[in-house]
Protein backbone atom coordinates (compact mmCIF):
# COMPACT_ATOMS: atom_id res chain seq x y z
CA UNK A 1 103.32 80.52 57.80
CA UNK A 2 106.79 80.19 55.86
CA UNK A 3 108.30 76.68 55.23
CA UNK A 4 111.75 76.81 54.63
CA UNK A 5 113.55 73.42 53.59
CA UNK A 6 117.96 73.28 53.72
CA UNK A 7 118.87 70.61 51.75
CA UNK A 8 122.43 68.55 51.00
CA UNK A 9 123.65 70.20 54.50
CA UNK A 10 126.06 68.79 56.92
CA UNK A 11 124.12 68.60 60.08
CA UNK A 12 125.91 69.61 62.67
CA UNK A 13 124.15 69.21 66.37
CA UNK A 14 125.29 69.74 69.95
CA UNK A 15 122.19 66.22 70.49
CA UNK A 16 122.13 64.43 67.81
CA UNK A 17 126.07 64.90 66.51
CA UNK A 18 127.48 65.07 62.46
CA UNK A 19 125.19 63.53 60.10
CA UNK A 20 123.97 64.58 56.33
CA UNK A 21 120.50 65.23 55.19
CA UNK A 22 118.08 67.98 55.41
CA UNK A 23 116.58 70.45 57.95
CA UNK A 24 112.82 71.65 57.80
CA UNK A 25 112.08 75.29 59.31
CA UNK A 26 108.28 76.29 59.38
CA UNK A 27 107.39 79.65 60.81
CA UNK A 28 110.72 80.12 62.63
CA UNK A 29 111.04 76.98 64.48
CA UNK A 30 112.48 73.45 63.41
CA UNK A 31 110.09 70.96 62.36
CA UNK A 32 112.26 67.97 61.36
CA UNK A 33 115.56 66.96 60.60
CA UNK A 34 117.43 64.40 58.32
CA UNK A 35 115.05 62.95 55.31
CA UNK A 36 111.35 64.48 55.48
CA UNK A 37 108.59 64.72 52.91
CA UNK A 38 109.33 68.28 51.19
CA UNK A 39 106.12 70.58 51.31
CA UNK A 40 104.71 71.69 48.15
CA UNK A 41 104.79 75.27 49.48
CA UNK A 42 108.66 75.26 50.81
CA UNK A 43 111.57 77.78 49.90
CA UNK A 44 114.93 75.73 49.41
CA UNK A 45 118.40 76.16 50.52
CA UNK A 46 120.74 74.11 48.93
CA UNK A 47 123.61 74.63 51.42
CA UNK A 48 126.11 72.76 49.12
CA UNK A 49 127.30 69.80 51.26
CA UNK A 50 128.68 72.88 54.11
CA UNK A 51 127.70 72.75 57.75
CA UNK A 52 124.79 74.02 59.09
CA UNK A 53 124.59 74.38 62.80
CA UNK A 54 122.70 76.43 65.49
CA UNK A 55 123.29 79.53 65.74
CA UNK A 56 126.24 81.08 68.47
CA UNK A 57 125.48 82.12 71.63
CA UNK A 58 127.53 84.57 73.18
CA UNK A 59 127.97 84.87 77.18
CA UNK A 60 129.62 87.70 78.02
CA UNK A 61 129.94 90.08 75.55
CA UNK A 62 131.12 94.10 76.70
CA UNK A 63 129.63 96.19 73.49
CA UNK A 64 127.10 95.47 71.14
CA UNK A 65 128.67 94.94 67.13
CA UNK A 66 126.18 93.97 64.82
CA UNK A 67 128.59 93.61 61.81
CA UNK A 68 130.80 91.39 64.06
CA UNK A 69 128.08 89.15 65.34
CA UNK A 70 126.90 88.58 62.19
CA UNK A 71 130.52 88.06 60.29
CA UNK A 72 130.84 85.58 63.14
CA UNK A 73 127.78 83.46 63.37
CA UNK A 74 126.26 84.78 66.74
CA UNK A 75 122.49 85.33 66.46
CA UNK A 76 122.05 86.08 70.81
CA UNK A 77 124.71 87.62 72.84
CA UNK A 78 124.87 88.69 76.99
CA UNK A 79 125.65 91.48 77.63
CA UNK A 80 127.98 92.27 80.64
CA UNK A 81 126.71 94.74 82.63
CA UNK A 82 129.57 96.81 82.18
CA UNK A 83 128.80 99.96 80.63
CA UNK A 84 128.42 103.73 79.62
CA UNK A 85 125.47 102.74 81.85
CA UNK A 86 125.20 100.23 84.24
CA UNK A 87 122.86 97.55 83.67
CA UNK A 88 121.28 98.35 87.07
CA UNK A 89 118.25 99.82 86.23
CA UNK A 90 115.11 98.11 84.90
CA UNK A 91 114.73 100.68 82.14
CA UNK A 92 117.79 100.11 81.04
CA UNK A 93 117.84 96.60 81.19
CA UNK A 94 114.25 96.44 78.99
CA UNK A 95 116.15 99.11 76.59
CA UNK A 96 119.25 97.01 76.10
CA UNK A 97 116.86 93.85 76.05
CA UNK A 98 115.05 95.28 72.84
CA UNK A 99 117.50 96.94 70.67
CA UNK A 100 118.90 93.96 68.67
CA UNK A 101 115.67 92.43 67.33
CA UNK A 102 114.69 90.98 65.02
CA UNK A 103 118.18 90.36 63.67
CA UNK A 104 119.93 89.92 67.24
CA UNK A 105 118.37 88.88 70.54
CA UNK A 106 120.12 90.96 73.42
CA UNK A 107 120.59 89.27 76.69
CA UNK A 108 121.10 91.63 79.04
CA UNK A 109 123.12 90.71 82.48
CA UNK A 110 122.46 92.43 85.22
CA UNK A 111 124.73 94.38 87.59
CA UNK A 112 124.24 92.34 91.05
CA UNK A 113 125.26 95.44 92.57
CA UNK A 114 124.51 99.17 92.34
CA UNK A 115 126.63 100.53 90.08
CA UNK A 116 128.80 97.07 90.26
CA UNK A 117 130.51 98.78 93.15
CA UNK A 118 130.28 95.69 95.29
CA UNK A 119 128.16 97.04 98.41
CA UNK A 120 125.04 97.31 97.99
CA UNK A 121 122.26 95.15 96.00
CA UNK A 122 120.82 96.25 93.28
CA UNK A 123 116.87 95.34 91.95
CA UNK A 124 117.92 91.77 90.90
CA UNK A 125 113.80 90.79 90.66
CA UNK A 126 112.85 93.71 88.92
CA UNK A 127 115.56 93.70 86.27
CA UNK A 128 114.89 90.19 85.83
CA UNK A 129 111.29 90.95 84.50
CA UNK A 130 112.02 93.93 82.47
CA UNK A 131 114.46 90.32 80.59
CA UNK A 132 117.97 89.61 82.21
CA UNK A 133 118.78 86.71 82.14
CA UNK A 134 121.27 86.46 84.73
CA UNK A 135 123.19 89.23 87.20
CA UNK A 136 126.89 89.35 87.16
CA UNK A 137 129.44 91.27 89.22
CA UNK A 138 131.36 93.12 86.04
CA UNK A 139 134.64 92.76 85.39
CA UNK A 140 135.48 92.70 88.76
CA UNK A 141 134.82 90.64 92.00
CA UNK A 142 132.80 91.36 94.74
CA UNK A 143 135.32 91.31 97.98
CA UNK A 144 132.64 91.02 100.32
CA UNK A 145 131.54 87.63 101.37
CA UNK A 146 128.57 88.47 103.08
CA UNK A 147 127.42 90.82 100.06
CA UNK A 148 127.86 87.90 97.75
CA UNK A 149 126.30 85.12 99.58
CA UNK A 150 122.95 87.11 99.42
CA UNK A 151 123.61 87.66 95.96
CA UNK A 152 123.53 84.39 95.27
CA UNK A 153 121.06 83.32 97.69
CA UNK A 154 118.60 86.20 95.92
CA UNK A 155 119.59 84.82 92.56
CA UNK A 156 118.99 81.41 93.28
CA UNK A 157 115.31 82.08 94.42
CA UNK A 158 115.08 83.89 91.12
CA UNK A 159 116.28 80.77 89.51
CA UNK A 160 118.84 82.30 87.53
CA UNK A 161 122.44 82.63 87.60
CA UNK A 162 125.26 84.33 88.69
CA UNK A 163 128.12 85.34 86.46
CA UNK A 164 131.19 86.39 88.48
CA UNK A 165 134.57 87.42 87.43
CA UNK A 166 136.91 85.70 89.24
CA UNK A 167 140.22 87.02 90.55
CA UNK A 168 140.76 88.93 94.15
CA UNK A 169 141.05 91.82 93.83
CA UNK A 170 143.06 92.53 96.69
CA UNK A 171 145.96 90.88 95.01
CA UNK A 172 145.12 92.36 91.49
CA UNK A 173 144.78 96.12 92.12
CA UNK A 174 147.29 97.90 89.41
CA UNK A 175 148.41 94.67 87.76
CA UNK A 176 147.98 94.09 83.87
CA UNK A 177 149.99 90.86 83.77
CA UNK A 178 150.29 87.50 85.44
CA UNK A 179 153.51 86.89 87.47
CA UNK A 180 156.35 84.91 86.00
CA UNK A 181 159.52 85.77 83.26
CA UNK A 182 157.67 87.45 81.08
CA UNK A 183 155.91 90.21 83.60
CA UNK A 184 159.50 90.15 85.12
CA UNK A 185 161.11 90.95 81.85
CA UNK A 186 159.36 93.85 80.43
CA UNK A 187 159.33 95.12 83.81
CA UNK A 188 154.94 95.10 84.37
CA UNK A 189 152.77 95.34 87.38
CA UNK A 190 151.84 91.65 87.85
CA UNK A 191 149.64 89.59 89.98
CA UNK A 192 150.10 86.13 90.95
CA UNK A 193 148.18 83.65 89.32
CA UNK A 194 147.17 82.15 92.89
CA UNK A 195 144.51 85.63 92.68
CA UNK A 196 141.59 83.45 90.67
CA UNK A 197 141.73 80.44 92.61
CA UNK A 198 141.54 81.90 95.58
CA UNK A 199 138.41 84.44 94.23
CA UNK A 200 136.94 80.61 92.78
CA UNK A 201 137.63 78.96 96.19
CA UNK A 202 135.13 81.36 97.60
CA UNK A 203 132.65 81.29 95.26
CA UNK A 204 131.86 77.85 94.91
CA UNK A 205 132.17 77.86 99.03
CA UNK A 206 129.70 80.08 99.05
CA UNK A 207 127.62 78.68 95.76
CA UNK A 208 127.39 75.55 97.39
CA UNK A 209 126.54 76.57 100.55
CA UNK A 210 123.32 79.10 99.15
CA UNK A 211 122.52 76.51 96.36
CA UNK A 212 122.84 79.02 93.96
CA UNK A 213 123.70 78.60 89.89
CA UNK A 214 127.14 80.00 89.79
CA UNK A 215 129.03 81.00 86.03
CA UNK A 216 132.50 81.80 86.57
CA UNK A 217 132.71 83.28 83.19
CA UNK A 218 136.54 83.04 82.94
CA UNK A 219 138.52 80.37 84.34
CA UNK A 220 142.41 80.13 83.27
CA UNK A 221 144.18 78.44 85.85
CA UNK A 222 144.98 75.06 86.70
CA UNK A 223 144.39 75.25 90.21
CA UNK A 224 140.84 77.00 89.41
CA UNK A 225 140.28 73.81 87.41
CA UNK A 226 141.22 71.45 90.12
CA UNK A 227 138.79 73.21 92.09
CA UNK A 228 135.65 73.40 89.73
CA UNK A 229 136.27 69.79 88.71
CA UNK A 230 136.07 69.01 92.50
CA UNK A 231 133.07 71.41 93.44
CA UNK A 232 131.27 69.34 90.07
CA UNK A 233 131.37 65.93 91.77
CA UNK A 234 130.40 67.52 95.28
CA UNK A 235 127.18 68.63 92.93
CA UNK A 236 127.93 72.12 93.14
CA UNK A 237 125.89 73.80 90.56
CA UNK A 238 128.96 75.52 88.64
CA UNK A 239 129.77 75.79 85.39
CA UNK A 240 133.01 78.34 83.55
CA UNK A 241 134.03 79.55 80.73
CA UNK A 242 136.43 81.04 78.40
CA UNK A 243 137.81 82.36 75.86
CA UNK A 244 140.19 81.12 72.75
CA UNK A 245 142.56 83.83 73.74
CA UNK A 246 143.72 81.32 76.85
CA UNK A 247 143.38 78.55 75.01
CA UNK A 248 146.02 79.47 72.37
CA UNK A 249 148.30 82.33 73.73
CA UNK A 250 150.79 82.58 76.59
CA UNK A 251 151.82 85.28 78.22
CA UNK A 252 154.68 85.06 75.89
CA UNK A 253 152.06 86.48 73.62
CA UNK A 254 152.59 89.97 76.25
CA UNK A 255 156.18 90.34 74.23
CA UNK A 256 157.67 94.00 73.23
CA UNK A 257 154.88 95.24 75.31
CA UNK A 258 151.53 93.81 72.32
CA UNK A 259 148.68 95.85 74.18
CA UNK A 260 146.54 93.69 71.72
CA UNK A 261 147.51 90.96 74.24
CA UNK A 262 146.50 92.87 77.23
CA UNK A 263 143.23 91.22 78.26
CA UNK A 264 141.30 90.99 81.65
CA UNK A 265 141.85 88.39 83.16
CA UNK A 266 145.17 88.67 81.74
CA UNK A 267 147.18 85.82 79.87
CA UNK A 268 148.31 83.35 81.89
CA UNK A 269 151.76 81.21 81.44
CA UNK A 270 152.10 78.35 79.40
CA UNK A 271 151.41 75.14 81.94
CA UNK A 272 148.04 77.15 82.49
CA UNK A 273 147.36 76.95 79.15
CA UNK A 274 147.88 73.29 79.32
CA UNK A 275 145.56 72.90 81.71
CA UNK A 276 143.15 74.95 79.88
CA UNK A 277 143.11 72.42 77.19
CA UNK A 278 143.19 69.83 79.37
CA UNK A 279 139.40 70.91 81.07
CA UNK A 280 138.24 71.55 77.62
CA UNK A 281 138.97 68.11 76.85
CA UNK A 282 137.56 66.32 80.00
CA UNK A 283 134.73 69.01 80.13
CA UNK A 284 135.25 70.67 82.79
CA UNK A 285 134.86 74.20 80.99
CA UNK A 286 131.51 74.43 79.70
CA UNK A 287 131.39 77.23 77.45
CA UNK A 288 133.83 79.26 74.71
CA UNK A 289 133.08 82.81 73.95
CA UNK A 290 134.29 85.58 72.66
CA UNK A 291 134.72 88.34 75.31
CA UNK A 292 134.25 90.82 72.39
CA UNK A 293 135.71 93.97 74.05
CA UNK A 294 136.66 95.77 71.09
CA UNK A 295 139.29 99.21 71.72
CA UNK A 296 140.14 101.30 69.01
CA UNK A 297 143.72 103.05 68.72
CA UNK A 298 143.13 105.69 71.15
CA UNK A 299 143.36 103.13 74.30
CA UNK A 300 145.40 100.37 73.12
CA UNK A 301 147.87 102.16 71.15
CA UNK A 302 149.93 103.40 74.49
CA UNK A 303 152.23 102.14 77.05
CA UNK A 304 151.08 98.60 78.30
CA UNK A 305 149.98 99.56 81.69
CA UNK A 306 147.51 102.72 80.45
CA UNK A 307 145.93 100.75 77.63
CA UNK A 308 142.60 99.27 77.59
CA UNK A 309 142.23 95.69 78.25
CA UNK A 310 139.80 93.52 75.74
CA UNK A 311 140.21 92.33 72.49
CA UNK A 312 137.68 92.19 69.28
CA UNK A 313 136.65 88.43 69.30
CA UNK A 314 133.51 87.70 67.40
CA UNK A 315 134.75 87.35 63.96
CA UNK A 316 136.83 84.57 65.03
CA UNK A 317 135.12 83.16 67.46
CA UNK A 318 134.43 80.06 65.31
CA UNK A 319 137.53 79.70 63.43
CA UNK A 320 139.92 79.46 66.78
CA UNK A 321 137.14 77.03 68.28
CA UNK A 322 137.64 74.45 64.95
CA UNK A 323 141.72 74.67 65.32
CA UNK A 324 140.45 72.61 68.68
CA UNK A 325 138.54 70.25 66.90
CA UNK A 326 141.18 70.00 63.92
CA UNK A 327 143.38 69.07 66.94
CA UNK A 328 141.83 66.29 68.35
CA UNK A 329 140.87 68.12 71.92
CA UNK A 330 136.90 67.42 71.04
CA UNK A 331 134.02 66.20 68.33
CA UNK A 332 132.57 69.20 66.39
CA UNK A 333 129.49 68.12 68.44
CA UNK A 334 130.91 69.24 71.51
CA UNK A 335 132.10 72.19 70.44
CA UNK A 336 128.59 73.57 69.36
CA UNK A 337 127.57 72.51 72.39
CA UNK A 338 130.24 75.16 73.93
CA UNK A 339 129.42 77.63 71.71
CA UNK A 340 125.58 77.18 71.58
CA UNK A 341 123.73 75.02 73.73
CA UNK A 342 125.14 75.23 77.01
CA UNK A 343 125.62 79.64 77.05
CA UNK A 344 121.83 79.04 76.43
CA UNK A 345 121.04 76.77 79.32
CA UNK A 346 123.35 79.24 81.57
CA UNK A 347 120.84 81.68 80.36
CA UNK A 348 117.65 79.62 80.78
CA UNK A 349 117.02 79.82 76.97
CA UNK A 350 115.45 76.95 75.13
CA UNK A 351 117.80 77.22 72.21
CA UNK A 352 121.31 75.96 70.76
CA UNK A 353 120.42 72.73 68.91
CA UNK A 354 118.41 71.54 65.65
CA UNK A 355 116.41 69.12 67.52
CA UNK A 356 112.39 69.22 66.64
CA UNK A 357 110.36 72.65 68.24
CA UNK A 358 113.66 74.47 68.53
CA UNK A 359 114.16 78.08 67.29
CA UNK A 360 115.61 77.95 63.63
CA UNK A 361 118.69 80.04 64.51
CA UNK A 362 120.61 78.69 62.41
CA UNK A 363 124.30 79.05 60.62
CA UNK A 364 125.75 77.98 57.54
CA UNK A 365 129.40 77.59 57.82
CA UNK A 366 132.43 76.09 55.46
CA UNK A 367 134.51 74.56 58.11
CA UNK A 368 137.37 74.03 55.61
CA UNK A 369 137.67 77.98 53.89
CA UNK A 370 141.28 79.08 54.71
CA UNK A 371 141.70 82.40 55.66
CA UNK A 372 144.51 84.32 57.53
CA UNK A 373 143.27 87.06 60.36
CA UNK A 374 143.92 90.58 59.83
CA UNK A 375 142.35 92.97 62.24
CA UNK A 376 142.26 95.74 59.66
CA UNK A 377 139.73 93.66 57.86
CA UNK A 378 137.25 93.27 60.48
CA UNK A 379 134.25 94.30 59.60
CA UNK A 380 133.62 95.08 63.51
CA UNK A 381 133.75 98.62 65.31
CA UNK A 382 137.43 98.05 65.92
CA UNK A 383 140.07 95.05 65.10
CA UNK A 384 142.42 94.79 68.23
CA UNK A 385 142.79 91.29 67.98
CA UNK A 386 146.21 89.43 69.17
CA UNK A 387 145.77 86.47 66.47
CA UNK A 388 146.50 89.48 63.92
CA UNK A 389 148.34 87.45 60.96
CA UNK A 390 147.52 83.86 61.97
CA UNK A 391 146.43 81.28 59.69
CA UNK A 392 142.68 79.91 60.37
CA UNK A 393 139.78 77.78 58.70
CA UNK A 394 136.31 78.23 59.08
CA UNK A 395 134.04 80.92 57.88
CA UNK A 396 130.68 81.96 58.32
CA UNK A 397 128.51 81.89 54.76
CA UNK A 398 125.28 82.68 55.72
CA UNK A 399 122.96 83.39 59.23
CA UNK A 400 119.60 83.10 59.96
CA UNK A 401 117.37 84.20 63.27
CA UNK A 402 114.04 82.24 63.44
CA UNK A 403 114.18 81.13 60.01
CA UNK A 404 114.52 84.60 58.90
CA UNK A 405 118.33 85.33 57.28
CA UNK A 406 119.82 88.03 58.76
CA UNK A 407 121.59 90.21 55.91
């Protein structure tokens, strides 16, 4: 058994909030927290007065990027079924579930559908046991009601959850922007923002009427908002996310035609943004991730409208999520929480705080380093990233998975 001891930290806990002391790790899993006798047989980290805090979890992510995931605290990602190959075979779903480790555990979601063509549906039971953690429906939505309520009546008797994408895509087909001045200016196939409420209208319908765990795993309307909020005190069991691209940009961000601001969903207009911040304040949006879609030159580097949409988000993951915090919107508590515990309770993991008999995933962080974002500097697969040039604080010093640092 190893004993690991992290002294003079800056606990940081999505439970038991910001406090100072010391964190005991033996054989991979937390032991205590705070002031504890030190073993005679314990390795010390002096982590310098910095924050240590669980490690990221990642809902959501499109391609697996070691480098990136590490430079940006994650130590478990889902993966979207979205793929070279479909995560809609068992094989592959036990393949992409056993890559990562030790150093990163792989959640695989998997496709609710075969081939995520929205028909028919695929071996949800079986593809949980070979270790999904949840199904999803891609990057698109399924337009078929009655395909969807039995994917979410089959998913709740598997006791795990749904992650959908939420826009209809009846109203979305061709368009790369939202509609308003600035799809209207640079002359771009748009869709009105109306398309994701109405796809989140009929999923929580039809959530609340299986019982099902539903993850809308982007929401960035204000009407969306108004509707989760409501389907929360109905007792729907919903929760959404997002990501810091729609809590920070505008579509203004979509100017002389950036395809490093073309993202799915796309970016929405600036009272949606608002509203954004206002549900990460009153909590109605549960988790922040990255959406780590990284492109390289070859698709983003053309005309808006044939380039790739996605952006490279794991290496700044953190930072962006602190500008909230610097801002007043939350307590660094509750931002961990976003970032860590609840991704892991979408998941069904037991993970994502320091409490007692918890895995030691674990990051050390300054939350004060200033550091400006260049996307050539990435040490990711690719660095299409449309915060290229702004100013952040926050970086990751050091990572560990189950006690054992990750290099």
């Amino acid at each position: 058994m190893s004993t690991i001891a992290f002294l003079n930290a800056r606990l940081a806990c999505p439970v038991g909030g910001v406090t100072s002391g010391g964190l005991l790790v033996r054989d991979g899993a937390i032991v205590a927290s705070g002031t504890f006798e030190m073993p005679s047989d314990a390795t010390t980290v002096d982590c310098g007065g910095r924050t240590l805090a669980p490690g990221i979890v990642d809902l959501g992510v499109f391609r697996i990027d070691r480098a990136a995931f590490r430079a940006g605290g994650i130590v478990r990602v889902a993966l979207m079924p979205d793929g070279n190959r479909v995560l809609d075979d068992p094989g592959i779903v036990q393949r992409a579930a056993l890559i990562g480790k030790p150093d990163l555990w792989i959640h695989p979601i998997a496709a609710a559908t075969r081939g995520l063509e929205g028909r028919d549906m695929a071996e949800m039971a079986v593809c949980a046991s070979a270790g999904a953690r949840a199904v999803g429906t891609g990057r698109h939505w399924i337009a078929d009601s009655g395909v969807m309520l039995r994917v979410l009546a089959y998913a709740r008797d598997l006791d795990i959850a749904v992650v959908a994408h939420a826009e209809d895509g009846g109203l979305t087909a061709g368009a790369v922007t939202t509609d308003g001045e600035t799809a209207t200016r640079l002359g771009l196939p748009s869709a009105p923002a109306v398309a994701e409420a109405l796809a989140v209208a009929r999923d929580l319908m039809l959530a609340e009427e299986s019982g099902a765990r539903l993850h809308i795993r982007q929401a960035t309307t204000a009407a969306a908002f108004d509707l989760i909020r409501a389907a929360k005190r109905r007792g729907v069991r919903v929760t959404c996310g997002i990501t810091p691209a729609h809590l920070h940009l505008s579509d203004i961000a979509m100017s002389d035609f950036r395809t490093y601001a073309h993202l799915s969903p796309p970016l929405r207009s600036e009272g949606d943004r608002q509203a954004a911040l206002a549900a990460v304040k009153d909590g109605t949006i549960d988790v922040l991730a990255s959406g780590h879609d990284p492109h390289g030159p070859e698709e983003k580097r053309l005309p808006f409208a044939d380039s790739a949409a996605g952006m490279a988000g794991a290496e700044t993951l953190l930072p962006l999520g602190l500008m909230l915090v610097r801002d007043g919107l939350l307590p660094l508590e509750r931002l961990l929480a976003m970032l860590s515990a609840n991704p892991a309770k979408v998941l069904g993991l037991d993970t994502g705080t320091l409490e007692p008999g918890k895995p030691a995933d674990l990051m050390l962080f300054d939350a004060d380093t200033p550091w400006q974002i260049d996307g050539t500097a990435f040490v990711g697969s690719e660095g299409n990233t449309p915060f290229d040039g702004l100013p952040v604080q926050g970086r990751v010093l050091r990572l560990w998975k189950a006690g054992r640092e990750i290099a």
